[in-house]
PDB file of N, CA and C in Angstrom:
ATOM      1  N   UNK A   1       0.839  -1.178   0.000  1.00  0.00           N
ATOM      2  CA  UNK A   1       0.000   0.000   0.000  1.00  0.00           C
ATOM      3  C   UNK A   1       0.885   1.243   0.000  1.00  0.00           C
ATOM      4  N   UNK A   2       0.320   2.214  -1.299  1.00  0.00           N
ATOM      5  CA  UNK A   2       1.153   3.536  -0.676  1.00  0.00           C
ATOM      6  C   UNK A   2       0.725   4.321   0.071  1.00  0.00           C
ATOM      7  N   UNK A   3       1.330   5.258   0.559  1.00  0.00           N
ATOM      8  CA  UNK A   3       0.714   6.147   1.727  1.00  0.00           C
ATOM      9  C   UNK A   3       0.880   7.637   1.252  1.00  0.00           C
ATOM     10  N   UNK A   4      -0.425   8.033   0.922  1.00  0.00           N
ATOM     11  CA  UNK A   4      -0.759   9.685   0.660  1.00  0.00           C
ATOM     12  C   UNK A   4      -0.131  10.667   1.329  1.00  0.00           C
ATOM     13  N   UNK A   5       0.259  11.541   0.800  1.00  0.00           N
ATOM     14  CA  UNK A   5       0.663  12.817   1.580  1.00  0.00           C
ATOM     15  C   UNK A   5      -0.503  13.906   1.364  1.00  0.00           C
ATOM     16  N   UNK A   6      -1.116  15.315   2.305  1.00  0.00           N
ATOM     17  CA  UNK A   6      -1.394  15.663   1.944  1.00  0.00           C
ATOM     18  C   UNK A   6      -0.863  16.756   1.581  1.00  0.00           C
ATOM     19  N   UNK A   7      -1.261  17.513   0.285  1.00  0.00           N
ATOM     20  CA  UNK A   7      -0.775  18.791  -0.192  1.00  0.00           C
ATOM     21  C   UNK A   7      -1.108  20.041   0.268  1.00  0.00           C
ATOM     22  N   UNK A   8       0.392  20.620   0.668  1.00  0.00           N
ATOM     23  CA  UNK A   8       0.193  22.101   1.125  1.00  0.00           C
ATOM     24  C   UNK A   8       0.358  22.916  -0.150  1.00  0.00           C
ATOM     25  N   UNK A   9       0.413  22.949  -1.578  1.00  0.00           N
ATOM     26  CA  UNK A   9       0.611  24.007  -2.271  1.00  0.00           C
ATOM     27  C   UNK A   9      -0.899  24.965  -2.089  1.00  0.00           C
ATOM     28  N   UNK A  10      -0.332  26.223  -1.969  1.00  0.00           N
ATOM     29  CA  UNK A  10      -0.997  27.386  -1.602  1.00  0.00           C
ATOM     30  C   UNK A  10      -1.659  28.142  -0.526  1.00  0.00           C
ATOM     31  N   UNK A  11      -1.756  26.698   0.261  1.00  0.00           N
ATOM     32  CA  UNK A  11      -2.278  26.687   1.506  1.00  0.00           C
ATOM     33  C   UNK A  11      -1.666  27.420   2.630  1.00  0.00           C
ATOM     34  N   UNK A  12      -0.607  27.509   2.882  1.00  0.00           N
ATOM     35  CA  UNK A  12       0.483  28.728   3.436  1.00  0.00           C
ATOM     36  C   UNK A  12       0.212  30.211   3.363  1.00  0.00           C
ATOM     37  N   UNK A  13       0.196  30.740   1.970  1.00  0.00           N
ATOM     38  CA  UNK A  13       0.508  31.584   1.559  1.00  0.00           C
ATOM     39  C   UNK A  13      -0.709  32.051   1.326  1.00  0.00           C
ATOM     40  N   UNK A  14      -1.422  33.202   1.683  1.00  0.00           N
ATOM     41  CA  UNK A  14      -2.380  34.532   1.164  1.00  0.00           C
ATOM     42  C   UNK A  14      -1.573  35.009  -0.226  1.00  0.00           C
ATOM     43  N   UNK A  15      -2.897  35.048  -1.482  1.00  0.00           N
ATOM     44  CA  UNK A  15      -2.071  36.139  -2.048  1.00  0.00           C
ATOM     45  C   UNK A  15      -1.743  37.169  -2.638  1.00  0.00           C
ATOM     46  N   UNK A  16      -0.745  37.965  -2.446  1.00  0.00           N
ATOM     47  CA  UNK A  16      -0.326  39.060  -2.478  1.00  0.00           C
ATOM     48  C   UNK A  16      -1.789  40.099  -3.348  1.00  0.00           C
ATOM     49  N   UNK A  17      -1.871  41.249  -2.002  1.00  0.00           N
ATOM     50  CA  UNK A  17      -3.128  42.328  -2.820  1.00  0.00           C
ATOM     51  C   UNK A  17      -2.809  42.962  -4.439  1.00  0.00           C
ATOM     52  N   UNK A  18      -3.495  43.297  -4.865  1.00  0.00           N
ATOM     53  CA  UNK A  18      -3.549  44.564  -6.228  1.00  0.00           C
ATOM     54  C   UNK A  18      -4.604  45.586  -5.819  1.00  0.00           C
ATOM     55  N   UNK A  19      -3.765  46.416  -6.719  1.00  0.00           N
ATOM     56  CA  UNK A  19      -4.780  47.237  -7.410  1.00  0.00           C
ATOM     57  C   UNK A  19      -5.510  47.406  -8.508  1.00  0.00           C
ATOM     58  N   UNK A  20      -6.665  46.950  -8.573  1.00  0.00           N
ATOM     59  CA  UNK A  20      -7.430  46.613  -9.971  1.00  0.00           C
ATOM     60  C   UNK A  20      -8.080  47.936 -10.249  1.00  0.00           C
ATOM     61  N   UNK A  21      -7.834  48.206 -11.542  1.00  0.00           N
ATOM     62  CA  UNK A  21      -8.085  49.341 -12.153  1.00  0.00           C
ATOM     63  C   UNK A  21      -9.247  49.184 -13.232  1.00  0.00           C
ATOM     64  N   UNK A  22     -10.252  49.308 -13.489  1.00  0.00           N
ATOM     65  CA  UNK A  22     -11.459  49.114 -14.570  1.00  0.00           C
ATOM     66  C   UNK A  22     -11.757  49.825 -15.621  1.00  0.00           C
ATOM     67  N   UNK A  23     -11.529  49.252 -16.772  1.00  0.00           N
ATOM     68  CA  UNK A  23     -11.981  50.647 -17.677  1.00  0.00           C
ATOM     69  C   UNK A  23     -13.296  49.594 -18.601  1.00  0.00           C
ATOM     70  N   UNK A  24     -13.948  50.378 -18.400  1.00  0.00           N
ATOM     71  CA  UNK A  24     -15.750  49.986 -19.384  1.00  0.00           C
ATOM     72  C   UNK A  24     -15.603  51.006 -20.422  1.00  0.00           C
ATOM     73  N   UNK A  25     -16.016  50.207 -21.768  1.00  0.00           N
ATOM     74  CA  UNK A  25     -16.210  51.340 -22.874  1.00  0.00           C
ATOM     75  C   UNK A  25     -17.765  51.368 -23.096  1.00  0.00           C
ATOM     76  N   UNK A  26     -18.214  51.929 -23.925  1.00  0.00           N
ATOM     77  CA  UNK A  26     -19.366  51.959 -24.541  1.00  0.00           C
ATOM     78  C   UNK A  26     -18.538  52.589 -25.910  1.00  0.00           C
ATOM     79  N   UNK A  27     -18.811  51.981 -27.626  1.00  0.00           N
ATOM     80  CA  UNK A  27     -18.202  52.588 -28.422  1.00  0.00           C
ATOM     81  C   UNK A  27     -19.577  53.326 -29.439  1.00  0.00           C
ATOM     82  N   UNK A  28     -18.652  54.348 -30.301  1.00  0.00           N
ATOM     83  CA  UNK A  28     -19.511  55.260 -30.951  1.00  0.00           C
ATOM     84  C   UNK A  28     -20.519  53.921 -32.076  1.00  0.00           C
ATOM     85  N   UNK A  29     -21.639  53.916 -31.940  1.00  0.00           N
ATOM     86  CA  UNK A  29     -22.343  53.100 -33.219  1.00  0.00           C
ATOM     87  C   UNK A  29     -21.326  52.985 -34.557  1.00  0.00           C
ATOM     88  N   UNK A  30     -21.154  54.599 -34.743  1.00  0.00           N
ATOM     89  CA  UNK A  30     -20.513  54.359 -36.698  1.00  0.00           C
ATOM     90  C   UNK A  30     -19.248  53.995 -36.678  1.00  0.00           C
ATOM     91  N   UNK A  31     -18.724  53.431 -35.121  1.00  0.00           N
ATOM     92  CA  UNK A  31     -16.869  53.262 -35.640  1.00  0.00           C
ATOM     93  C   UNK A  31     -16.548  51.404 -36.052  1.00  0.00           C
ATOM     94  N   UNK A  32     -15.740  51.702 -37.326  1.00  0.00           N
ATOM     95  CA  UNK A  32     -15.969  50.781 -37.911  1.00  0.00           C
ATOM     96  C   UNK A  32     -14.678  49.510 -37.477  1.00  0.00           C
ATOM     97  N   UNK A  33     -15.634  48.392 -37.811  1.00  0.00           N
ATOM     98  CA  UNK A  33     -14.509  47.202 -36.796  1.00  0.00           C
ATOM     99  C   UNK A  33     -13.090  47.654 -37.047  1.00  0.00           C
ATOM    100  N   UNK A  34     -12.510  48.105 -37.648  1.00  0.00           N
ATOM    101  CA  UNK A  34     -11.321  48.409 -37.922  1.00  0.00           C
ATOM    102  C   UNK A  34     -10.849  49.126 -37.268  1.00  0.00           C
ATOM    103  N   UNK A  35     -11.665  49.926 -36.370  1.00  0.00           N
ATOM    104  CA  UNK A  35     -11.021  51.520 -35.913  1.00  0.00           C
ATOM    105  C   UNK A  35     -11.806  50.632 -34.210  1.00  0.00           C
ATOM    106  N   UNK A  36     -12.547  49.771 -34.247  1.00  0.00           N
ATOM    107  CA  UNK A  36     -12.783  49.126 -32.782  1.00  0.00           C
ATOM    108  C   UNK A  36     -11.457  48.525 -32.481  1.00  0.00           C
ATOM    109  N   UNK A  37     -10.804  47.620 -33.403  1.00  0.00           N
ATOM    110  CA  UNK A  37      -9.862  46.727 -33.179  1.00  0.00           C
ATOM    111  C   UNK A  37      -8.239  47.292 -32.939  1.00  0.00           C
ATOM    112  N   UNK A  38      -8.319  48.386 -34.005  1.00  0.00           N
ATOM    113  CA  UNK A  38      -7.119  50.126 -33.434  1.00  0.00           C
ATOM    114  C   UNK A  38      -7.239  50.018 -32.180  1.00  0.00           C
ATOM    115  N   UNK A  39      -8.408  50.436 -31.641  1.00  0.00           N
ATOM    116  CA  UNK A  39      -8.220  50.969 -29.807  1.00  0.00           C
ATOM    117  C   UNK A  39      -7.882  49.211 -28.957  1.00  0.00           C
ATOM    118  N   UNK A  40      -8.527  48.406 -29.182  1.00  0.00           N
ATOM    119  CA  UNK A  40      -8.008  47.265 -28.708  1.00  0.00           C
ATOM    120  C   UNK A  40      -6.696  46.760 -28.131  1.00  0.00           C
ATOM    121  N   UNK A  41      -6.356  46.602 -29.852  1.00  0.00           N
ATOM    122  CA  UNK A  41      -5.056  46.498 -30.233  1.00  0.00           C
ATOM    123  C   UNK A  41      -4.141  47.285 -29.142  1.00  0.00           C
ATOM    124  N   UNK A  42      -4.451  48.500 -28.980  1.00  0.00           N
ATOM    125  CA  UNK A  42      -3.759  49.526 -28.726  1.00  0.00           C
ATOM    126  C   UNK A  42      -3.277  49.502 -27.333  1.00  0.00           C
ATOM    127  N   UNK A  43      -5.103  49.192 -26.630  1.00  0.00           N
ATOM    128  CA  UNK A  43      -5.267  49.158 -25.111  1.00  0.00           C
ATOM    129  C   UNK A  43      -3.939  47.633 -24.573  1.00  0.00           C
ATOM    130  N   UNK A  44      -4.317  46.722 -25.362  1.00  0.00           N
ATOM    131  CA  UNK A  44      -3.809  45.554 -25.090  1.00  0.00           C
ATOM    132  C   UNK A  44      -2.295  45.623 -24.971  1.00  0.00           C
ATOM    133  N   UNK A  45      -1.841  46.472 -25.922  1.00  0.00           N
ATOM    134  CA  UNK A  45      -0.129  46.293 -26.106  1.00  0.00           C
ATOM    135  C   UNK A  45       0.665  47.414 -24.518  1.00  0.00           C
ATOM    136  N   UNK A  46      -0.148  47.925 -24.006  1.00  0.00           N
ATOM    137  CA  UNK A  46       0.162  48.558 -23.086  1.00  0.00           C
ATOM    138  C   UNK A  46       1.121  48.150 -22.194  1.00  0.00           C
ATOM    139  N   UNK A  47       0.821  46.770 -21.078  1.00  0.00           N
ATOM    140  CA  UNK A  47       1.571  45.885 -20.274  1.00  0.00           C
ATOM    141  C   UNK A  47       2.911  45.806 -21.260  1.00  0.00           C
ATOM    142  N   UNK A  48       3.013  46.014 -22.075  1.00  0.00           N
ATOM    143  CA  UNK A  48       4.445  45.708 -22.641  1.00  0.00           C
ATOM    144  C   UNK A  48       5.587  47.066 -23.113  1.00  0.00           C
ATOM    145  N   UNK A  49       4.962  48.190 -22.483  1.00  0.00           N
ATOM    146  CA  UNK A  49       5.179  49.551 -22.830  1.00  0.00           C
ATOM    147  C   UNK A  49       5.232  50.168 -21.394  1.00  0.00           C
ATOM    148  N   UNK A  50       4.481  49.466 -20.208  1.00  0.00           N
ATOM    149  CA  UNK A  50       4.283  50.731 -18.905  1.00  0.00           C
ATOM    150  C   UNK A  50       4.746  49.202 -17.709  1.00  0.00           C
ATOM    151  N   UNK A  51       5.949  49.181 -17.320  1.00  0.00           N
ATOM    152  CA  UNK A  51       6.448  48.001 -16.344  1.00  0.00           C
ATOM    153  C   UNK A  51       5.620  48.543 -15.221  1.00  0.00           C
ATOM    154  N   UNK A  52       4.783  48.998 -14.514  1.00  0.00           N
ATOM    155  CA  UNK A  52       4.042  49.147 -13.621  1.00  0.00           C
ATOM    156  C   UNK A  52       3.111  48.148 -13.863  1.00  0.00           C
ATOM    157  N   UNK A  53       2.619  47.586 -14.680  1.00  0.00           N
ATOM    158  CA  UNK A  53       1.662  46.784 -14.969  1.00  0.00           C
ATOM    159  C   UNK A  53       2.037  45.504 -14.431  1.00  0.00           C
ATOM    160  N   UNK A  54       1.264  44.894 -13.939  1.00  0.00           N
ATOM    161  CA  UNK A  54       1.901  43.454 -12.898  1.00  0.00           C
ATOM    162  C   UNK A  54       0.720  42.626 -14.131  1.00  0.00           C
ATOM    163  N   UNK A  55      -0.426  42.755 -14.298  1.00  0.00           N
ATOM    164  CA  UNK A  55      -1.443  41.811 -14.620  1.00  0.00           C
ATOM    165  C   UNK A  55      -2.510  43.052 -15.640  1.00  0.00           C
ATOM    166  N   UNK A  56      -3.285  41.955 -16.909  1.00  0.00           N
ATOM    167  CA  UNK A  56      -4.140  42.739 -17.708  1.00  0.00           C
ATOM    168  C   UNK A  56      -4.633  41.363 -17.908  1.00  0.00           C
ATOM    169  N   UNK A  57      -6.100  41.469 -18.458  1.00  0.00           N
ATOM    170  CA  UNK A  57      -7.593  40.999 -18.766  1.00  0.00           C
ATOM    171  C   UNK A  57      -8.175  41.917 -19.654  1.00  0.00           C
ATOM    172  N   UNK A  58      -9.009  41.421 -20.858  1.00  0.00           N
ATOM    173  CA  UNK A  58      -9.489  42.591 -21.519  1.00  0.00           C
ATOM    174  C   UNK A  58     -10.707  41.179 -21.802  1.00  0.00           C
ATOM    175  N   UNK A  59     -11.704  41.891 -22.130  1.00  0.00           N
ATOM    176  CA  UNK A  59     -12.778  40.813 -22.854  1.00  0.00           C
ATOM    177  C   UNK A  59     -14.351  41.591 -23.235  1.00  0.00           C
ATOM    178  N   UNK A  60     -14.848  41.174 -23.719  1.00  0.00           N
ATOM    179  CA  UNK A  60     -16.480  41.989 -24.185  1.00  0.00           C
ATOM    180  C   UNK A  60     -17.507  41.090 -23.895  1.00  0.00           C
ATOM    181  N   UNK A  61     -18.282  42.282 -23.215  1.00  0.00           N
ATOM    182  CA  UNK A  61     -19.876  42.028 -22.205  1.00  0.00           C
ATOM    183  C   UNK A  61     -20.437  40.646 -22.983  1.00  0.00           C
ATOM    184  N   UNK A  62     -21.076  39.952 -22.186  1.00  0.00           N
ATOM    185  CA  UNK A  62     -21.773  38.454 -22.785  1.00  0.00           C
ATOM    186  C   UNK A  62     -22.622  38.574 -21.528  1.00  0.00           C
ATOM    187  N   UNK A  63     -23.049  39.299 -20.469  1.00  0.00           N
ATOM    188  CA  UNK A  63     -23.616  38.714 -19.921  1.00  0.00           C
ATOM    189  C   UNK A  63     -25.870  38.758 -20.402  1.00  0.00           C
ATOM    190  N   UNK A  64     -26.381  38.099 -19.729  1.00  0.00           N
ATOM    191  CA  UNK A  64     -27.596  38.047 -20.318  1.00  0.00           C
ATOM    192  C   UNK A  64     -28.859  38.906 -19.612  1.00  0.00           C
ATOM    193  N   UNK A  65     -27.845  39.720 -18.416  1.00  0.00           N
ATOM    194  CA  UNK A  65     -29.165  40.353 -17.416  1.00  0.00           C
ATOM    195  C   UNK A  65     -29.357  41.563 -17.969  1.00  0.00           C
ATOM    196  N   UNK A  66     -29.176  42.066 -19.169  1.00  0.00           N
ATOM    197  CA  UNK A  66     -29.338  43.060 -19.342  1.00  0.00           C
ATOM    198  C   UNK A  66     -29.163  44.597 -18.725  1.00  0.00           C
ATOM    199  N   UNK A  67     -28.360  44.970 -17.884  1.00  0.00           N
ATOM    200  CA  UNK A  67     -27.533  45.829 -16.970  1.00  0.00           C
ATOM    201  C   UNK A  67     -26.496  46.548 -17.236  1.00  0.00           C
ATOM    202  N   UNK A  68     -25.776  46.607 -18.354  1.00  0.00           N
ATOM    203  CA  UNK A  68     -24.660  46.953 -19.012  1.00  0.00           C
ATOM    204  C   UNK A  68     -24.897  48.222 -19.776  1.00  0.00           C
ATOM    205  N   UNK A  69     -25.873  48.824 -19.745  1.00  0.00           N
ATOM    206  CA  UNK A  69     -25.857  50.358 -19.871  1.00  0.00           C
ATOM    207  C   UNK A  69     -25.486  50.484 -21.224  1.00  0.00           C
ATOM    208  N   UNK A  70     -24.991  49.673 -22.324  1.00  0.00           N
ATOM    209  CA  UNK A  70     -24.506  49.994 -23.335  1.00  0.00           C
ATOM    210  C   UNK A  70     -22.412  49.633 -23.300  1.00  0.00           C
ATOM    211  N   UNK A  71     -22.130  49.722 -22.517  1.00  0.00           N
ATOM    212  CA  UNK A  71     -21.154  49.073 -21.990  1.00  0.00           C
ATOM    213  C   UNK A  71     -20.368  47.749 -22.970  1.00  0.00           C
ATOM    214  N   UNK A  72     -19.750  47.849 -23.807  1.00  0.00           N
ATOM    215  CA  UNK A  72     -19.633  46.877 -24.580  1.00  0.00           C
ATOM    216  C   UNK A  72     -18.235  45.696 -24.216  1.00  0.00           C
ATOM    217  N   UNK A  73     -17.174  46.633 -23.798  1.00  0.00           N
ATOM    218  CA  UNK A  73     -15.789  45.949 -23.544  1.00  0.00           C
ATOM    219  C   UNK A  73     -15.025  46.495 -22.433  1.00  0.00           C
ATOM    220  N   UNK A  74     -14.501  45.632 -21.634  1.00  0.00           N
ATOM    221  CA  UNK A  74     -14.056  45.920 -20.566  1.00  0.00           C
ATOM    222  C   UNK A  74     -12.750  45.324 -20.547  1.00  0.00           C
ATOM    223  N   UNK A  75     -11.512  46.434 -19.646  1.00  0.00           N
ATOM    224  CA  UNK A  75     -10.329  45.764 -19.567  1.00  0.00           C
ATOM    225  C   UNK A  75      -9.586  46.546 -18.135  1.00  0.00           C
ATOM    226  N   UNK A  76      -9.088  45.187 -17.893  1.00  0.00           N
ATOM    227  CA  UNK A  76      -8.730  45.257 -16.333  1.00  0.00           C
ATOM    228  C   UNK A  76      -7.429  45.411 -15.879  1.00  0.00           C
ATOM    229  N   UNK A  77      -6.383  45.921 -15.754  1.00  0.00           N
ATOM    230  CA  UNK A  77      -5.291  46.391 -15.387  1.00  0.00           C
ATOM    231  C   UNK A  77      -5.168  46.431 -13.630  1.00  0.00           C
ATOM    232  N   UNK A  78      -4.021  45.778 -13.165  1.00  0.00           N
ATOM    233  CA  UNK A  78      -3.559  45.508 -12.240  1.00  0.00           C
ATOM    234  C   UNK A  78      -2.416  46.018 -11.926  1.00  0.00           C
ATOM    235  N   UNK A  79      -2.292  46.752 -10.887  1.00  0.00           N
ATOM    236  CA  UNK A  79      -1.072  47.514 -10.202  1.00  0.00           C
ATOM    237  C   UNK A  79      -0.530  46.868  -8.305  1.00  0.00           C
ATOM    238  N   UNK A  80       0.652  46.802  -8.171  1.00  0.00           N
ATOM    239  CA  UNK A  80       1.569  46.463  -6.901  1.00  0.00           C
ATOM    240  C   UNK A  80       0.584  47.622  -5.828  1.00  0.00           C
ATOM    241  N   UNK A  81       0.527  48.957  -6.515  1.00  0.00           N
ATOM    242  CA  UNK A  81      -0.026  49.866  -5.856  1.00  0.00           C
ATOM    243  C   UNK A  81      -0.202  51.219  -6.142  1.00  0.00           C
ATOM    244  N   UNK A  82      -1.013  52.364  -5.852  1.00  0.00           N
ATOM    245  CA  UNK A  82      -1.148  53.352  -5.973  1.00  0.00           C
ATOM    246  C   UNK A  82      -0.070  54.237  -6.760  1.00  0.00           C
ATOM    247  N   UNK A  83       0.926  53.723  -6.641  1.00  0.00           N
ATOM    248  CA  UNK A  83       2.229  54.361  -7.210  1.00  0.00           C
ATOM    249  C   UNK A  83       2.254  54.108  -8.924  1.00  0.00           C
ATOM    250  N   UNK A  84       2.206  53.146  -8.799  1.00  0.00           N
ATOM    251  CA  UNK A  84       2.581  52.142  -9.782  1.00  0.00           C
ATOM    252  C   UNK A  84       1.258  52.809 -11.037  1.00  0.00           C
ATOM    253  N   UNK A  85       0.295  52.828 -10.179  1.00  0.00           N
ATOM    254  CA  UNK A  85      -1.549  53.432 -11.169  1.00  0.00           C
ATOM    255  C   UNK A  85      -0.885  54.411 -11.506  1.00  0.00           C
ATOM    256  N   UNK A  86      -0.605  55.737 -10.314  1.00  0.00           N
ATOM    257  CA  UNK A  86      -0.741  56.695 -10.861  1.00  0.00           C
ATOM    258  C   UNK A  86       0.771  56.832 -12.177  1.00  0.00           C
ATOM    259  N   UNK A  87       1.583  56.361 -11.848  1.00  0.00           N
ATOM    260  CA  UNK A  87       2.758  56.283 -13.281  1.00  0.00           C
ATOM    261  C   UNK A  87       2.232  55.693 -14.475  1.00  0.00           C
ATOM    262  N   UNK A  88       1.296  54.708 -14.336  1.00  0.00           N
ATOM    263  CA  UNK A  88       0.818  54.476 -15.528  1.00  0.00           C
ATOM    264  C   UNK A  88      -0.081  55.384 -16.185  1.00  0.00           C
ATOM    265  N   UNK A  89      -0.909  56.138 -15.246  1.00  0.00           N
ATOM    266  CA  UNK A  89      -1.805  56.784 -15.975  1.00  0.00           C
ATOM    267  C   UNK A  89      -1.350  58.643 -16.863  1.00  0.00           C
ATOM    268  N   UNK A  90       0.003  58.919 -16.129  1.00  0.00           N
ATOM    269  CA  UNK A  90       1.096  59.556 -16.584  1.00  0.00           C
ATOM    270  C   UNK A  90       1.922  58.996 -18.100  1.00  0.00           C
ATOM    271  N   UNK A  91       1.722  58.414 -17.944  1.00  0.00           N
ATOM    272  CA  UNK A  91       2.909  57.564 -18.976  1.00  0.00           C
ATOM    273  C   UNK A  91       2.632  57.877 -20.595  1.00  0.00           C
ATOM    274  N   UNK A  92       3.919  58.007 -20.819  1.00  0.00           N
ATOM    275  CA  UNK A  92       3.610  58.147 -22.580  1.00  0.00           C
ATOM    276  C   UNK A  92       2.591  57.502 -23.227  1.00  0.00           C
ATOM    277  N   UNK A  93       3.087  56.207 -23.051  1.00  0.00           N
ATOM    278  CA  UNK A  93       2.183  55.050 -24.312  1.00  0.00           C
ATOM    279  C   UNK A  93       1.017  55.294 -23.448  1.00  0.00           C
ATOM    280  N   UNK A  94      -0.209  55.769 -21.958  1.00  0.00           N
ATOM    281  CA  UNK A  94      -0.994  55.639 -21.996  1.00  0.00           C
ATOM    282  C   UNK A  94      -1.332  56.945 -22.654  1.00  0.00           C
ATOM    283  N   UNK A  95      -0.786  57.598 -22.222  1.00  0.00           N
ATOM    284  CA  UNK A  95      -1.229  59.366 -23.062  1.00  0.00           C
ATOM    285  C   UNK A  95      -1.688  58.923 -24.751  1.00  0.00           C
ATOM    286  N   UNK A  96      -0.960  58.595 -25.352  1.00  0.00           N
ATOM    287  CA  UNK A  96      -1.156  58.319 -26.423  1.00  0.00           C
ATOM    288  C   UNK A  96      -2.203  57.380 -26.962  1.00  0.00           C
ATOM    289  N   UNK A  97      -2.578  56.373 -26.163  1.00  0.00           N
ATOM    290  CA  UNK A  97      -3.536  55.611 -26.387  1.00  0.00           C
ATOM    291  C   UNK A  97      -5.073  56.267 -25.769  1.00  0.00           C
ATOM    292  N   UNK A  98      -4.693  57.027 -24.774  1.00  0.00           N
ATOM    293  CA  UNK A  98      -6.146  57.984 -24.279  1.00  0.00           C
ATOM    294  C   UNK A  98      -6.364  59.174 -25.670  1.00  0.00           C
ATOM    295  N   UNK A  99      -5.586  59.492 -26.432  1.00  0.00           N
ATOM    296  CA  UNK A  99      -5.758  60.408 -27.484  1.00  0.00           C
ATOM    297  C   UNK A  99      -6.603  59.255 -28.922  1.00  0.00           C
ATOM    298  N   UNK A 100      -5.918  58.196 -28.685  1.00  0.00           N
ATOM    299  CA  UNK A 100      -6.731  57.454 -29.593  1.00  0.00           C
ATOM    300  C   UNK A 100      -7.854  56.870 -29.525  1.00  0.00           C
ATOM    301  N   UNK A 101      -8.218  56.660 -28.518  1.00  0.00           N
ATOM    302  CA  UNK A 101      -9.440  56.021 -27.746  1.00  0.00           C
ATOM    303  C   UNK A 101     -10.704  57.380 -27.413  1.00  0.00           C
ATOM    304  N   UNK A 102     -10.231  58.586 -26.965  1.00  0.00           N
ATOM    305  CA  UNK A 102     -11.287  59.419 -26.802  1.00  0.00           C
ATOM    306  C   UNK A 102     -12.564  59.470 -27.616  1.00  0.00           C
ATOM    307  N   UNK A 103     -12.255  60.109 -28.771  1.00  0.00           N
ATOM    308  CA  UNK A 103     -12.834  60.446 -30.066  1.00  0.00           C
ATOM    309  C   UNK A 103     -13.661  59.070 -30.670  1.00  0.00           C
ATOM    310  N   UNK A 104     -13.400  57.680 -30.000  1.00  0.00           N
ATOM    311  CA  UNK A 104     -14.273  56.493 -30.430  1.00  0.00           C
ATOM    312  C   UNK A 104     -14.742  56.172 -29.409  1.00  0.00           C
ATOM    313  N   UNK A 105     -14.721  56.534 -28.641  1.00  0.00           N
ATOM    314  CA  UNK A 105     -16.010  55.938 -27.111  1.00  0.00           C
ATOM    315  C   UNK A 105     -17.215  57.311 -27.003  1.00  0.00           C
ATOM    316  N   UNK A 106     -18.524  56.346 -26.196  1.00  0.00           N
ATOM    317  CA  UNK A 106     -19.229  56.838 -26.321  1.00  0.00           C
ATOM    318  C   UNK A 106     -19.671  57.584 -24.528  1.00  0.00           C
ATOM    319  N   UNK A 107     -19.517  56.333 -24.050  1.00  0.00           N
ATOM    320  CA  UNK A 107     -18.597  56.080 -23.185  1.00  0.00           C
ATOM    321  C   UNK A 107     -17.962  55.633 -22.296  1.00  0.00           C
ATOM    322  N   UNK A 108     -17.416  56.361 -21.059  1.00  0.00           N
ATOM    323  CA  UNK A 108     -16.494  55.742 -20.305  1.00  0.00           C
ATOM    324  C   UNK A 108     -16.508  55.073 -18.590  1.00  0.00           C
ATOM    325  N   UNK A 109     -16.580  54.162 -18.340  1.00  0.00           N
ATOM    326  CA  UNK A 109     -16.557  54.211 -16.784  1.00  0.00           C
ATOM    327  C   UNK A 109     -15.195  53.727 -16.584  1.00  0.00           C
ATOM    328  N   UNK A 110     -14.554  54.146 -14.971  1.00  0.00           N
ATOM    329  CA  UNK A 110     -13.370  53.752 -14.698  1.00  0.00           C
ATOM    330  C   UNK A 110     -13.846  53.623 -13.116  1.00  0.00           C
ATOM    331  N   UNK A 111     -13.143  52.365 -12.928  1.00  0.00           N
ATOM    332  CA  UNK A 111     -12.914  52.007 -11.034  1.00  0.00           C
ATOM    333  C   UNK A 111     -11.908  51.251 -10.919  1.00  0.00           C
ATOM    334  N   UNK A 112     -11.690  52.154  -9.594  1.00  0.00           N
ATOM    335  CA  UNK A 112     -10.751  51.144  -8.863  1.00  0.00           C
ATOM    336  C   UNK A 112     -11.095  50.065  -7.719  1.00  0.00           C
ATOM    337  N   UNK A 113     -10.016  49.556  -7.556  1.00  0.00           N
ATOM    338  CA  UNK A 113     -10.087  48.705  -5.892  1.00  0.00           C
ATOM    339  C   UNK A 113      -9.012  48.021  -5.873  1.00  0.00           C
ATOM    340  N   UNK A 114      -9.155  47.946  -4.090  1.00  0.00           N
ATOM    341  CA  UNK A 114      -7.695  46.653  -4.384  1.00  0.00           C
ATOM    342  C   UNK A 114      -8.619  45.660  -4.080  1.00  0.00           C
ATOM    343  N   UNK A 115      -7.759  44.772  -4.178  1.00  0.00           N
ATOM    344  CA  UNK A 115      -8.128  43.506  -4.427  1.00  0.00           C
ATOM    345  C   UNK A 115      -8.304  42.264  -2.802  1.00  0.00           C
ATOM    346  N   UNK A 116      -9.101  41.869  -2.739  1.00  0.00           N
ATOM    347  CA  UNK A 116      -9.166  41.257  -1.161  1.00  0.00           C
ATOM    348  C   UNK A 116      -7.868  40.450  -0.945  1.00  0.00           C
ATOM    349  N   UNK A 117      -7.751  40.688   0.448  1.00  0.00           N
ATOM    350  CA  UNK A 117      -6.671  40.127   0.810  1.00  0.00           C
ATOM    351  C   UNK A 117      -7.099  38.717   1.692  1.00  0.00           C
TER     352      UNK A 117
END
């Protein structure tokens, strides 16, 4: 007979808080998939442009309760901490991507939180 061990992976360790940052779009009706997939594109390549970024999620509304205000795509950005947000939201490549994104949303919600510990 063998004899089981049981497993401690994760069980130790809490882990570590964020700061989750929210951005909800709602986009203009006439902007055309091409100029949806520009701001995407755009939003997405960020984490690889602003090292404050620990974690990103991006994905579009599916849910069925009808609550979404018009709300079409949502993307989630994760920060160590307050520091870290506010440098990103300073930062070149986001400046530049808030200039591209304005003029095609209809519009905008943003929240924060950290994240339970």
């Amino acid at each position: 007979m063998v004899a089981m061990r049981a497993s401690t992976v994760g069980a130790a360790e809490k882990p570590e808080r964020v700061l989750r940052h929210i951005v909800l779009y709602k986009f203009k009706d006439d902007l055309s998939p091409e100029q949806l997939q520009e701001v995407i594109a755009a939003f997405s390549a960020l984490p690889k442009k602003i090292d404050t970024i620990v974690g990103f999620e991006r994905g579009t509304n599916i849910s069925k309760e009808g609550k979404s205000e018009g709300l079409t795509h949502s993307f989630v950005v994760s920060f160590r901490d307050e520091k870290g947000r506010d440098a990103y939201l300073e930062h070149p490549a986001h400046l530049e991507y808030v200039k591209l994104a304005r003029d095609r949303r209809e519009k905008v919600v943003v929240f924060d939180y950290w994240s339970a510990d």
